[in-house]
PDB file of N, CA and C in Angstrom:
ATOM      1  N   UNK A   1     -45.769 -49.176 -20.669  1.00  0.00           N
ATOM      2  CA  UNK A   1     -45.333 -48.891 -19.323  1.00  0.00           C
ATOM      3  C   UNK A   1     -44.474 -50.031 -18.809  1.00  0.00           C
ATOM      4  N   UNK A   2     -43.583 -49.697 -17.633  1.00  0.00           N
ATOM      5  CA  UNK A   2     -42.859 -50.886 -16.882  1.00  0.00           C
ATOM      6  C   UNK A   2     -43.740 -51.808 -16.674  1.00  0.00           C
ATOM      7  N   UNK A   3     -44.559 -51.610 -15.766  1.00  0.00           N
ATOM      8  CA  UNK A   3     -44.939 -52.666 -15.307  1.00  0.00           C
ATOM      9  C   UNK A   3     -46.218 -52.848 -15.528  1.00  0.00           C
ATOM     10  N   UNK A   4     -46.460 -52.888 -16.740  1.00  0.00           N
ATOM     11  CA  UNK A   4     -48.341 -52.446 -17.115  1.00  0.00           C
ATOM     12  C   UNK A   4     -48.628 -54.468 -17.065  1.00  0.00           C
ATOM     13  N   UNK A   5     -49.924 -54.701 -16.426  1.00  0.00           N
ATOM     14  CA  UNK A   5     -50.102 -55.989 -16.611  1.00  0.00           C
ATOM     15  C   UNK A   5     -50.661 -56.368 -17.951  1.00  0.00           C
ATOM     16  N   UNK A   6     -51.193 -57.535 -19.121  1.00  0.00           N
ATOM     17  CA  UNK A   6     -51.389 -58.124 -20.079  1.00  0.00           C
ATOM     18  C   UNK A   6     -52.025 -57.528 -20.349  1.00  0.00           C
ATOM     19  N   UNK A   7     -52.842 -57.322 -20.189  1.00  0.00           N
ATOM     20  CA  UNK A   7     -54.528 -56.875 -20.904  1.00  0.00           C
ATOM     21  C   UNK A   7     -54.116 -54.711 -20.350  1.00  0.00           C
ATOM     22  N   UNK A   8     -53.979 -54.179 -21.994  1.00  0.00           N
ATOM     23  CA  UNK A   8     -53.695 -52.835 -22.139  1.00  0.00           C
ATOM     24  C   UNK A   8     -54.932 -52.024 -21.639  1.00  0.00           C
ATOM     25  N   UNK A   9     -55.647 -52.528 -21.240  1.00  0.00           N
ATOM     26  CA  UNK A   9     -57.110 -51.403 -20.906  1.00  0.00           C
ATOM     27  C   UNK A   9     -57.237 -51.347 -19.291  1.00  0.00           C
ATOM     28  N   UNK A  10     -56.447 -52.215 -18.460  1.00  0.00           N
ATOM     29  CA  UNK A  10     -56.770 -52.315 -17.129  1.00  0.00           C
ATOM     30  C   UNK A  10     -55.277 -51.434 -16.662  1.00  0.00           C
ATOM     31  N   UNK A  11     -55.087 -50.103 -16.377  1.00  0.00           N
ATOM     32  CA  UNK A  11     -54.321 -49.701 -15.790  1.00  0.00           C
ATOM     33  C   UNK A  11     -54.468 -49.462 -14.200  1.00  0.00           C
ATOM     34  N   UNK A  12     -53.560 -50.526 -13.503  1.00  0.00           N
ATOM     35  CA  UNK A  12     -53.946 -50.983 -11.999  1.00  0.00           C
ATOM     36  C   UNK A  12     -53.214 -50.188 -11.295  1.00  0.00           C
ATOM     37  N   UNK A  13     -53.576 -50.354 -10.269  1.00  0.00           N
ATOM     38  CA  UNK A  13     -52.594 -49.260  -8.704  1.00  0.00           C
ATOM     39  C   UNK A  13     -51.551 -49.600  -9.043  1.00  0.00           C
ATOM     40  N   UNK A  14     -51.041 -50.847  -9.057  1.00  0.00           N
ATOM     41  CA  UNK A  14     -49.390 -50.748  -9.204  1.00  0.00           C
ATOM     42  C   UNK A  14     -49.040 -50.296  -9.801  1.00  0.00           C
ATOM     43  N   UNK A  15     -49.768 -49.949 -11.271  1.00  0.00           N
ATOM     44  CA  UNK A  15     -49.202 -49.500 -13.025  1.00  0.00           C
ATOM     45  C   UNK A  15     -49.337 -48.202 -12.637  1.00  0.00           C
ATOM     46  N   UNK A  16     -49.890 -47.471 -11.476  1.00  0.00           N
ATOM     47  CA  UNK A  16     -50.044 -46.149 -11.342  1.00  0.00           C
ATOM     48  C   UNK A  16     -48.718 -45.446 -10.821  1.00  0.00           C
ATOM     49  N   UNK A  17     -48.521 -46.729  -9.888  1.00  0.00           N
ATOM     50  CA  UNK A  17     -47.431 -45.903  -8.933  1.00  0.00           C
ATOM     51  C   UNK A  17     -46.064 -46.217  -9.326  1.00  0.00           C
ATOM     52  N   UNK A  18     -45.924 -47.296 -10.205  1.00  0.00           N
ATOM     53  CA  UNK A  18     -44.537 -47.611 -10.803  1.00  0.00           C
ATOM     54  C   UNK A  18     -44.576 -46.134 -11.715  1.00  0.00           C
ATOM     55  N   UNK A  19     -45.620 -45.653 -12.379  1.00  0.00           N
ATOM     56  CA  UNK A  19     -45.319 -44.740 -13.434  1.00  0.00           C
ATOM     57  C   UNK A  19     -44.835 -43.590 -12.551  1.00  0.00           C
ATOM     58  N   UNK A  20     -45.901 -43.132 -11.174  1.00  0.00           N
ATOM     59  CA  UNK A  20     -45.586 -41.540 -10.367  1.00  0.00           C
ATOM     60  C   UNK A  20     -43.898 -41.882 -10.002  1.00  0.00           C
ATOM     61  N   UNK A  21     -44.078 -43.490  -9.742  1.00  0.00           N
ATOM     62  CA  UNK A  21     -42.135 -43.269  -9.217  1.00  0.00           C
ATOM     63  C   UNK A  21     -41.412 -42.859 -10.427  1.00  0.00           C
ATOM     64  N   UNK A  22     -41.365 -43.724 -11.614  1.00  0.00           N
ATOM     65  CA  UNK A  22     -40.797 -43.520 -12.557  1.00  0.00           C
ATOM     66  C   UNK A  22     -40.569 -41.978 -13.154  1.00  0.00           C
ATOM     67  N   UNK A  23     -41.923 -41.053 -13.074  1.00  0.00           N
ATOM     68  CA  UNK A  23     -41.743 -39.710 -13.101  1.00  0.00           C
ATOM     69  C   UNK A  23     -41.154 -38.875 -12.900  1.00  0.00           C
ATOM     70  N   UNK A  24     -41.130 -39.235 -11.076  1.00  0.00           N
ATOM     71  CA  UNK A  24     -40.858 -38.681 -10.171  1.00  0.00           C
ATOM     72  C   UNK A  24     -39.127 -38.667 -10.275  1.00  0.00           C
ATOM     73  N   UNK A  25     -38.956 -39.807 -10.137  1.00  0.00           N
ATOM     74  CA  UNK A  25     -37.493 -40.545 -10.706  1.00  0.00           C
ATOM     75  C   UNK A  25     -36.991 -39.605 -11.839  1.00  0.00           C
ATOM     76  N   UNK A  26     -37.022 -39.856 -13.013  1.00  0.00           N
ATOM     77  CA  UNK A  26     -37.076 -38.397 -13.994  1.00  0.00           C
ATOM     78  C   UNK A  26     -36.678 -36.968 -14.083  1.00  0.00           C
ATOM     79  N   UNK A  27     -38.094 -36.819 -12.836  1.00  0.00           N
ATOM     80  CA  UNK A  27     -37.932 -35.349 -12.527  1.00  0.00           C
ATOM     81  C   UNK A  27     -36.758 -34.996 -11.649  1.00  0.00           C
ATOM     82  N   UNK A  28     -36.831 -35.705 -10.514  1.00  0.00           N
ATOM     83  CA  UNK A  28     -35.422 -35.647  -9.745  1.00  0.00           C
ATOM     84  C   UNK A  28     -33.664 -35.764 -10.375  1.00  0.00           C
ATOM     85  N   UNK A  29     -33.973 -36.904 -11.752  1.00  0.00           N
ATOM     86  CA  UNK A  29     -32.514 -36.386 -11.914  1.00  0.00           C
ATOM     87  C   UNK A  29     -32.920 -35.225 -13.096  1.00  0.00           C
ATOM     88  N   UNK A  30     -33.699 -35.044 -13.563  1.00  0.00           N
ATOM     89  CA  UNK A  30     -33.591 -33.488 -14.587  1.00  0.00           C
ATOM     90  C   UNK A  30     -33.052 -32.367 -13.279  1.00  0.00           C
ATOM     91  N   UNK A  31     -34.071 -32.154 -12.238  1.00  0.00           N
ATOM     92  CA  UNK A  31     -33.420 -31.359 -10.955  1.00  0.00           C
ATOM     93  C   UNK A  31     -31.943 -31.612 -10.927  1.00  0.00           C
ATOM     94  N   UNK A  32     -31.498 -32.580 -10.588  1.00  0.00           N
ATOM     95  CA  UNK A  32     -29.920 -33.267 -10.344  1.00  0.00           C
ATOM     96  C   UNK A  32     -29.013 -32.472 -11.375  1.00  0.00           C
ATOM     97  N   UNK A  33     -29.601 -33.071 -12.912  1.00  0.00           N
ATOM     98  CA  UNK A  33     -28.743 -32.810 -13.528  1.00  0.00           C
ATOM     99  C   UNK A  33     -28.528 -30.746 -14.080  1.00  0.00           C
ATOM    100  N   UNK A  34     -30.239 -30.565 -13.689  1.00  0.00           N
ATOM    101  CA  UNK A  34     -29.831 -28.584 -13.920  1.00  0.00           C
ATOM    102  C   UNK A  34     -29.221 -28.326 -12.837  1.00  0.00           C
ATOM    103  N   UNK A  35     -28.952 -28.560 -11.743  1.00  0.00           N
ATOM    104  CA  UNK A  35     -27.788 -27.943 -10.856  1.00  0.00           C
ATOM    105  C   UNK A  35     -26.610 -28.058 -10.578  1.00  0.00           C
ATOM    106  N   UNK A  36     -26.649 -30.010 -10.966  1.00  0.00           N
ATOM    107  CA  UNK A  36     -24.983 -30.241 -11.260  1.00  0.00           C
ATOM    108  C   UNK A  36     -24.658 -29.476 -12.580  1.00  0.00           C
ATOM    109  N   UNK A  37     -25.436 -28.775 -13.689  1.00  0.00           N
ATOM    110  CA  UNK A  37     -24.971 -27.839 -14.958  1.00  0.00           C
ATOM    111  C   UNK A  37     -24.664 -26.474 -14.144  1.00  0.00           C
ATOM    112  N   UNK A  38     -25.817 -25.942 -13.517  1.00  0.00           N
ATOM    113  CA  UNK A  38     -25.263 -24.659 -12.828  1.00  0.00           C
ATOM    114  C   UNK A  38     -24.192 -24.644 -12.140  1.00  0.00           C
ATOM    115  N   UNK A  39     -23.674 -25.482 -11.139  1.00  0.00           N
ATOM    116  CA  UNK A  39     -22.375 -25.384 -10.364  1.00  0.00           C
ATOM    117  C   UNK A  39     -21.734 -25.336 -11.495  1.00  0.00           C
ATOM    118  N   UNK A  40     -21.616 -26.440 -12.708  1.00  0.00           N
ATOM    119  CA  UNK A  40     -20.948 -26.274 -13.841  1.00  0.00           C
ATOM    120  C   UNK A  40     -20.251 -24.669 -14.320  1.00  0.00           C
ATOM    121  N   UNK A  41     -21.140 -24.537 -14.603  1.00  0.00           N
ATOM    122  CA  UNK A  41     -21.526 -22.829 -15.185  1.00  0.00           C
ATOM    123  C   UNK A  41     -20.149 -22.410 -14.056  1.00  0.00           C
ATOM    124  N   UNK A  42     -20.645 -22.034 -13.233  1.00  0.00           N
ATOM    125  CA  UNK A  42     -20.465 -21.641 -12.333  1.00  0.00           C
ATOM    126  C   UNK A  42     -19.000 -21.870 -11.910  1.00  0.00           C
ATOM    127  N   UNK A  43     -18.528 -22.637 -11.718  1.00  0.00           N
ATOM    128  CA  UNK A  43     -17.294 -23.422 -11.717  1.00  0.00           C
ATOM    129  C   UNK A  43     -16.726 -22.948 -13.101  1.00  0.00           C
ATOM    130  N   UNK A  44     -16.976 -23.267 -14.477  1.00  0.00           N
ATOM    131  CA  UNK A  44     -16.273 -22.726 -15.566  1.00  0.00           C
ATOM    132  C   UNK A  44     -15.932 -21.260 -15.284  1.00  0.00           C
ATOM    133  N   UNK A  45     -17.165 -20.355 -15.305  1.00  0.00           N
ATOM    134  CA  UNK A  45     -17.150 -19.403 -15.027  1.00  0.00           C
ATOM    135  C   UNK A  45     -15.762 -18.576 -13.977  1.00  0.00           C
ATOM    136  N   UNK A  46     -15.414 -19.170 -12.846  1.00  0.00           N
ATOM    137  CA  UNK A  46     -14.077 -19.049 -11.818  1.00  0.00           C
ATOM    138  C   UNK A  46     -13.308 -19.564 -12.516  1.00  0.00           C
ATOM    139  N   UNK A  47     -13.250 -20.666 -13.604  1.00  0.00           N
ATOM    140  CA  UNK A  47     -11.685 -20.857 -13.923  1.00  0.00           C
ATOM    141  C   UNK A  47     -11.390 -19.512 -15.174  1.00  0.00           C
ATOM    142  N   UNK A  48     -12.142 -19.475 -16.024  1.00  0.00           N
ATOM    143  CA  UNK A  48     -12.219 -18.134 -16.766  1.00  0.00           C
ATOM    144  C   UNK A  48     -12.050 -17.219 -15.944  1.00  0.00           C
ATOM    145  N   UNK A  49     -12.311 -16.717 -15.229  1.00  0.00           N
ATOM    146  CA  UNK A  49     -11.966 -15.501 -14.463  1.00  0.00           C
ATOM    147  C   UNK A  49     -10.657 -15.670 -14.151  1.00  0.00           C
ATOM    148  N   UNK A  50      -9.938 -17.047 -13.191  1.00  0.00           N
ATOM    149  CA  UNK A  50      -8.545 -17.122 -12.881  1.00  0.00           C
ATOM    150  C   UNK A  50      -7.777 -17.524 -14.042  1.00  0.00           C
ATOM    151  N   UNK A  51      -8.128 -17.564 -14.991  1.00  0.00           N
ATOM    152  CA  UNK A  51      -7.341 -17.497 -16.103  1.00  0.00           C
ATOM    153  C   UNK A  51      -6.836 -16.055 -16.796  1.00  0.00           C
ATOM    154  N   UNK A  52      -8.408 -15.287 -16.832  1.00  0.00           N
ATOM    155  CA  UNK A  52      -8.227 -14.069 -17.342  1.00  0.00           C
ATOM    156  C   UNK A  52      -6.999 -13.214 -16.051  1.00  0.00           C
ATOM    157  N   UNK A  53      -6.752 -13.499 -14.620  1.00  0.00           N
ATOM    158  CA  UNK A  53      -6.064 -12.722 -13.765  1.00  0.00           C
ATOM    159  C   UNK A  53      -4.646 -13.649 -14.225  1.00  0.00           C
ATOM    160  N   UNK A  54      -4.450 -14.322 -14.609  1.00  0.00           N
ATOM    161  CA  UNK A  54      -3.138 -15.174 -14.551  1.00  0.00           C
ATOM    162  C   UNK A  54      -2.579 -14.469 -16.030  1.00  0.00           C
ATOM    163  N   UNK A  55      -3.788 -14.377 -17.301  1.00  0.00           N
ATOM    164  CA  UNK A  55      -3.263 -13.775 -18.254  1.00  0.00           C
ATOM    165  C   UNK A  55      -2.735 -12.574 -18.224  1.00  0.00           C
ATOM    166  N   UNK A  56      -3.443 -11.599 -17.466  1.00  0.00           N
ATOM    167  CA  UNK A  56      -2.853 -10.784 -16.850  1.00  0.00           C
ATOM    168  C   UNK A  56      -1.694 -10.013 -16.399  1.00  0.00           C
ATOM    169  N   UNK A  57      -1.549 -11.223 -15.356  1.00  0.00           N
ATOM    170  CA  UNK A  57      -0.147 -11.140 -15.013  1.00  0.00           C
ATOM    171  C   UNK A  57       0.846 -11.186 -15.500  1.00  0.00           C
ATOM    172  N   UNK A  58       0.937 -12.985 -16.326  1.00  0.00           N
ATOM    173  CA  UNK A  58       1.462 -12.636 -17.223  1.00  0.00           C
ATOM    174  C   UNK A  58       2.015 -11.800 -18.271  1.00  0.00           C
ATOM    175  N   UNK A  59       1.334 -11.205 -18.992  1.00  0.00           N
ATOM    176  CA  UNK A  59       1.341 -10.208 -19.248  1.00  0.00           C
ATOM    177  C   UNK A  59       1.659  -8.715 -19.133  1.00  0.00           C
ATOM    178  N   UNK A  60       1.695  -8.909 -17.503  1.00  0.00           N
ATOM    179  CA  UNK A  60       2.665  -7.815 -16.995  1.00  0.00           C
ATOM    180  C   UNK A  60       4.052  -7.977 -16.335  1.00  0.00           C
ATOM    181  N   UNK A  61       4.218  -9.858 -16.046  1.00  0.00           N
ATOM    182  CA  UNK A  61       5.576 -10.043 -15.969  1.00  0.00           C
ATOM    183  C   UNK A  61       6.645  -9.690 -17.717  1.00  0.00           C
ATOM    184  N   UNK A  62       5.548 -10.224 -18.755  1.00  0.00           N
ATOM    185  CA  UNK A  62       6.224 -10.332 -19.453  1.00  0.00           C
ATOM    186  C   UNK A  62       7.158  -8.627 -19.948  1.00  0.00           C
ATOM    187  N   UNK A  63       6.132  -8.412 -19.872  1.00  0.00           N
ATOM    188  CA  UNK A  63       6.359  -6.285 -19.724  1.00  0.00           C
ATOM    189  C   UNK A  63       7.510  -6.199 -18.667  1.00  0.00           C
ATOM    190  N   UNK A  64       7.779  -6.550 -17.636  1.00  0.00           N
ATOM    191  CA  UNK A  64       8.825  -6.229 -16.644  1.00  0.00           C
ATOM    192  C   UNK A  64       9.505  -7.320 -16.875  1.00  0.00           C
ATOM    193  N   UNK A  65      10.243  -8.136 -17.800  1.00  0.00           N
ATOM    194  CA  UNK A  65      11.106  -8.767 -18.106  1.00  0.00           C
ATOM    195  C   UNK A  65      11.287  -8.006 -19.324  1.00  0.00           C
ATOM    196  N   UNK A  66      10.859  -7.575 -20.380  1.00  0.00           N
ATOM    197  CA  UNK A  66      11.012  -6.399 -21.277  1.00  0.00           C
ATOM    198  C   UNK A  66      11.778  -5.579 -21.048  1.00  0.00           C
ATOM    199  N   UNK A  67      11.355  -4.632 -20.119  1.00  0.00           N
ATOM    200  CA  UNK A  67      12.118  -3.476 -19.454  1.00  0.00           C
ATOM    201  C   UNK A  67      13.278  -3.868 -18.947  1.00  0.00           C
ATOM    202  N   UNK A  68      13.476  -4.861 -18.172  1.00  0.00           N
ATOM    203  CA  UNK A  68      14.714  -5.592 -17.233  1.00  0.00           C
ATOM    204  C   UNK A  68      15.376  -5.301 -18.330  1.00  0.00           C
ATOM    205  N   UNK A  69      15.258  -6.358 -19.684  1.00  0.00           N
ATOM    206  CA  UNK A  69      16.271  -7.092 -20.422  1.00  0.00           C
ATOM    207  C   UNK A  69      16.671  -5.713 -21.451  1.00  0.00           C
ATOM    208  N   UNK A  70      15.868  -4.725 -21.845  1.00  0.00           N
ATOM    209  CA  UNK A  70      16.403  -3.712 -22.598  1.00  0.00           C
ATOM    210  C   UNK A  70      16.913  -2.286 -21.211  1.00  0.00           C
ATOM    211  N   UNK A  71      16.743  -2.468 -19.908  1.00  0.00           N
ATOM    212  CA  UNK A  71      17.893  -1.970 -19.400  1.00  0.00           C
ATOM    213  C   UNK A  71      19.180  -2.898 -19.226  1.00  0.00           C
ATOM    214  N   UNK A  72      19.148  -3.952 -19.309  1.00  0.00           N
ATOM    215  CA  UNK A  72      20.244  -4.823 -19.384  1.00  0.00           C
ATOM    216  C   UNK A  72      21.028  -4.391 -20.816  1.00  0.00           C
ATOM    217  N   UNK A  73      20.345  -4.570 -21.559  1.00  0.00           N
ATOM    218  CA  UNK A  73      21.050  -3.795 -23.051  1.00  0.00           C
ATOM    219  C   UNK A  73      21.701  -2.570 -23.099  1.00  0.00           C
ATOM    220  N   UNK A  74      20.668  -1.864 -22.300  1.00  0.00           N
ATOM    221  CA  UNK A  74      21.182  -0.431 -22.707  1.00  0.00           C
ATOM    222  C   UNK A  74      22.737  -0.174 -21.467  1.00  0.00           C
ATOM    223  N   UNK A  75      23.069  -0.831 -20.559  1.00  0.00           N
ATOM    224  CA  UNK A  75      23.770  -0.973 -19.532  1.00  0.00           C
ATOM    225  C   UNK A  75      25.254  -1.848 -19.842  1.00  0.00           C
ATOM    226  N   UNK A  76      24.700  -2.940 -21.174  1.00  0.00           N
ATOM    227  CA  UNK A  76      25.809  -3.678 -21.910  1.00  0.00           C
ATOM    228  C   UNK A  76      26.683  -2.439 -22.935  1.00  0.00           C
ATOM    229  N   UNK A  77      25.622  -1.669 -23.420  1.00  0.00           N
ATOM    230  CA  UNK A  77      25.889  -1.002 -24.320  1.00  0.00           C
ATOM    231  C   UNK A  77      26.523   0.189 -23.931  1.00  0.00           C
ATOM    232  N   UNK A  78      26.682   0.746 -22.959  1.00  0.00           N
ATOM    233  CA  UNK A  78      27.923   1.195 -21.827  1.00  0.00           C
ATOM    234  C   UNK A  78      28.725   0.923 -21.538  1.00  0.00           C
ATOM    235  N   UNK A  79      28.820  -0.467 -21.548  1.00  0.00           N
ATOM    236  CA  UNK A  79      29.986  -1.043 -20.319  1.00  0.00           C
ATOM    237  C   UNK A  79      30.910  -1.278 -22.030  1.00  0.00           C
ATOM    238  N   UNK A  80      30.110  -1.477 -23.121  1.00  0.00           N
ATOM    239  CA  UNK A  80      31.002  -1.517 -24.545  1.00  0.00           C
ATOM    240  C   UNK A  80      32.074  -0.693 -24.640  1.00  0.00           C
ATOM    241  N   UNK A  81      30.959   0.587 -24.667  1.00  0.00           N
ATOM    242  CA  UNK A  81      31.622   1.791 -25.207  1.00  0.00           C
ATOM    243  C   UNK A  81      32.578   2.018 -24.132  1.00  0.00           C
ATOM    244  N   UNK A  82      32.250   2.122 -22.883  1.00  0.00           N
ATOM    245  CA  UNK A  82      33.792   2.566 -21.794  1.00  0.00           C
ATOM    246  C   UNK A  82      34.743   1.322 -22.238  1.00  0.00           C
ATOM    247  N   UNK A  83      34.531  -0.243 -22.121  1.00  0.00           N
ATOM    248  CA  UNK A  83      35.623  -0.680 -22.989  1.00  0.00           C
ATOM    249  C   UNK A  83      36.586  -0.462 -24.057  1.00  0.00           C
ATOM    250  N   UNK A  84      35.887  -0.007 -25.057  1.00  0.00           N
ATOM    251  CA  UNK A  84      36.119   0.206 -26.289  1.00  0.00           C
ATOM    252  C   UNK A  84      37.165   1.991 -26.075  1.00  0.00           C
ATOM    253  N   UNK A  85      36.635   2.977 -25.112  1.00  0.00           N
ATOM    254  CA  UNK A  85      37.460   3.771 -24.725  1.00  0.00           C
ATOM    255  C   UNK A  85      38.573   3.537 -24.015  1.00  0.00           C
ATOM    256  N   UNK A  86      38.405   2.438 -22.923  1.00  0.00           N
ATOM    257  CA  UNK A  86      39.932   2.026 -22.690  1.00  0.00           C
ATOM    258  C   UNK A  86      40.916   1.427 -23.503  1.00  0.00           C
ATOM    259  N   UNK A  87      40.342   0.728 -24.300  1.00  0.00           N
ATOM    260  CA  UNK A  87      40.927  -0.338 -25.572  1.00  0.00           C
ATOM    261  C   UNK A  87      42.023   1.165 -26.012  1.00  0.00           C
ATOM    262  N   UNK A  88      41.423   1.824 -26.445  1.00  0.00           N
ATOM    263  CA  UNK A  88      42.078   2.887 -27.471  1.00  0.00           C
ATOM    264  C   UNK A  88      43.207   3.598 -26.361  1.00  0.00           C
ATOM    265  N   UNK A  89      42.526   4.109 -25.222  1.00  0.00           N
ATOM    266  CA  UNK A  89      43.494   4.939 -24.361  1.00  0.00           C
ATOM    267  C   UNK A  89      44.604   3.575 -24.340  1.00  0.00           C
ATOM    268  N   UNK A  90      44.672   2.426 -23.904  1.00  0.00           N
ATOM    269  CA  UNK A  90      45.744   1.430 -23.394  1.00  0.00           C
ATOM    270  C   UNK A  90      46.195   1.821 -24.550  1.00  0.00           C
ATOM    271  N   UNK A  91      45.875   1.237 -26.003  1.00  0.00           N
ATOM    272  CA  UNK A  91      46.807   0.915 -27.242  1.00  0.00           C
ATOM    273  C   UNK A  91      47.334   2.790 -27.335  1.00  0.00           C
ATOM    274  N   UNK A  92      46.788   3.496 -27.876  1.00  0.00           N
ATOM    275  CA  UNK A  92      47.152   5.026 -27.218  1.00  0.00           C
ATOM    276  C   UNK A  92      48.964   4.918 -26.265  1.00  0.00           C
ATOM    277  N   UNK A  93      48.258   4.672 -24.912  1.00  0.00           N
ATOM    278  CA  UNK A  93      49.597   4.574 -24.077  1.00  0.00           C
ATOM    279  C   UNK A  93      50.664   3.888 -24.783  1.00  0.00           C
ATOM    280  N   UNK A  94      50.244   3.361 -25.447  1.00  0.00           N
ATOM    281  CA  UNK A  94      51.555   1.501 -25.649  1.00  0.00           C
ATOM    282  C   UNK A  94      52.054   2.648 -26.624  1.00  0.00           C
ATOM    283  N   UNK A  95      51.873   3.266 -27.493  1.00  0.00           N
ATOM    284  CA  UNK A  95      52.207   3.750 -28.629  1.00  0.00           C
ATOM    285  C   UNK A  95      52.999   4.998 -28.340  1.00  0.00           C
ATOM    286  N   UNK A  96      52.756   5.674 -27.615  1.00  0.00           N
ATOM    287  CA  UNK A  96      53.020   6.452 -27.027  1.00  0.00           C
ATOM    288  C   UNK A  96      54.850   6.305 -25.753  1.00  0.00           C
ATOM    289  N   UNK A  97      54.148   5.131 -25.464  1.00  0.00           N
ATOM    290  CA  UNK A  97      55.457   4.432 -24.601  1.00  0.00           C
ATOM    291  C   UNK A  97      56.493   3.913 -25.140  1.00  0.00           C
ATOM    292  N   UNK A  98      56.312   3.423 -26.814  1.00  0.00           N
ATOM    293  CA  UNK A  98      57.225   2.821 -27.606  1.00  0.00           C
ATOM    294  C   UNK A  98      57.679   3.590 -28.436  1.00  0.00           C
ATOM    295  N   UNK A  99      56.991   4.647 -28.399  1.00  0.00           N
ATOM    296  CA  UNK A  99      57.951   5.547 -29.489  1.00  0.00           C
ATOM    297  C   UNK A  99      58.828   6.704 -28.812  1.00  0.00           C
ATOM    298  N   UNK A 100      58.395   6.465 -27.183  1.00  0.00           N
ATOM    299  CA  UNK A 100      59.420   7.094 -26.384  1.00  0.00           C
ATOM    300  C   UNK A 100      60.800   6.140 -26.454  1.00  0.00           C
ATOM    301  N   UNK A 101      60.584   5.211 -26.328  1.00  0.00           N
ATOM    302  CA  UNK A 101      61.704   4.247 -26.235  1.00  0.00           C
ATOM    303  C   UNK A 101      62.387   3.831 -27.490  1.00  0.00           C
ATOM    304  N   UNK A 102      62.036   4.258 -28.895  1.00  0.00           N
ATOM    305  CA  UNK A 102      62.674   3.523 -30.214  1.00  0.00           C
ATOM    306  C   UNK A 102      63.569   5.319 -29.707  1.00  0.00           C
ATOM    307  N   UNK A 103      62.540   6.712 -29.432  1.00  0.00           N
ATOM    308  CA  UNK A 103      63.499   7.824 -29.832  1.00  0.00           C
ATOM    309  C   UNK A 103      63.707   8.517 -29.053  1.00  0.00           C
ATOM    310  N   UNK A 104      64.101   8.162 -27.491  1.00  0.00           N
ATOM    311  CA  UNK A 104      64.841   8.073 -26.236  1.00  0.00           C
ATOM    312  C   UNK A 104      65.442   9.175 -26.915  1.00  0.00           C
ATOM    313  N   UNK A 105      67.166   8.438 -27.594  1.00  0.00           N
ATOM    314  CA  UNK A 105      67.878   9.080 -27.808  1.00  0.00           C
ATOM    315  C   UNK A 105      68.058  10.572 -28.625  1.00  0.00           C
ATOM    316  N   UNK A 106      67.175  10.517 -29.250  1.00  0.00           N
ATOM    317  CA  UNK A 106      66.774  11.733 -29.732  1.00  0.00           C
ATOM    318  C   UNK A 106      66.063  12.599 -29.056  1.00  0.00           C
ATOM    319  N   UNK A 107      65.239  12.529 -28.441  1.00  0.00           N
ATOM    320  CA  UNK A 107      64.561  12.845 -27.308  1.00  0.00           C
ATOM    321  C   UNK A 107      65.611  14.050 -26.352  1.00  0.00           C
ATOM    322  N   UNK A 108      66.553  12.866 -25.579  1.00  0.00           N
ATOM    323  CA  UNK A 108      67.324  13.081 -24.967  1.00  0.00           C
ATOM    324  C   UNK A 108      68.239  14.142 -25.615  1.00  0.00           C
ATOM    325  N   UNK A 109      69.100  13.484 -26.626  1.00  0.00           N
ATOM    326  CA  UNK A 109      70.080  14.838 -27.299  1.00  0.00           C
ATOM    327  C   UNK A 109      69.125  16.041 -27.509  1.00  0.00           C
ATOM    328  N   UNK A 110      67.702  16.072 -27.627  1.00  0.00           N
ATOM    329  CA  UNK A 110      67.620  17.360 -28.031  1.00  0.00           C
ATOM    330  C   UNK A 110      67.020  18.562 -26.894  1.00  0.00           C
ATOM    331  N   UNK A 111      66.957  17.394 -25.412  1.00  0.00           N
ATOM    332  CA  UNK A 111      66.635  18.420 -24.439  1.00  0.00           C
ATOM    333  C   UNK A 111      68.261  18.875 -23.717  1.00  0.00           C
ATOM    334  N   UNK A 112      68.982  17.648 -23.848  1.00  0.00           N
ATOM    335  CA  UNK A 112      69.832  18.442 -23.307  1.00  0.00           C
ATOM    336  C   UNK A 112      70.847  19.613 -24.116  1.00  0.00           C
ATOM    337  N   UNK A 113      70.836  20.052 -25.466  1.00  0.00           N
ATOM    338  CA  UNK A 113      71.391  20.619 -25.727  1.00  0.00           C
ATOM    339  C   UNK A 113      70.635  21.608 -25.971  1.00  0.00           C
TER     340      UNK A 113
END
């Protein structure tokens, strides 16, 4: 014991009550320490939960950045093809405009006669 005096067979009032404190002492932080574990718990427990809602979300931003970016695709992939149709109508025209002009003259002699 703490404070047991010399001689092991005489356990005195003091040796009594150093031990009930010492116990007591003990017992209070075992108390201490199972409830500072439960808030624990408890506390883990809310960050797991706001994790699982954040994964979540995530998870559903990532889905609506999905969708965004393959209507963005499918909207590129339009704006291609009407390019790619003007490309042809312009070169079309040009071709069209230059072979009026190399055969004008032929053109010409053969409407007016």
């Amino acid at each position: 014991m703490l404070g047991m005096s010399n001689n092991s067979d005489n356990f005195t009032q003091k040796d009594l009550m150093m031990y009930l404190l010492d116990t007591a002492q003990h017992a209070a932080t075992r108390e201490n320490l199972q409830t500072l574990e439960a808030n624990l718990n408890i506390r883990i427990d809310q960050v797991r939960d706001e994790l699982k809602e954040v994964r979540a979300e995530l998870k559903q931003d990532i889905a609506d950045v999905r969708g965004e970016v393959k209507d963005v695709r499918t909207e590129l992939k339009e704006v291609r093809n009407k390019m790619d149709r003007m490309t042809w109508a312009i070169c079309g025209t040009i071709i069209v405009a230059a072979v009026t002009v190399i055969f004008k003259d032929v053109l010409l002699s053969g409407l007016i006669s």
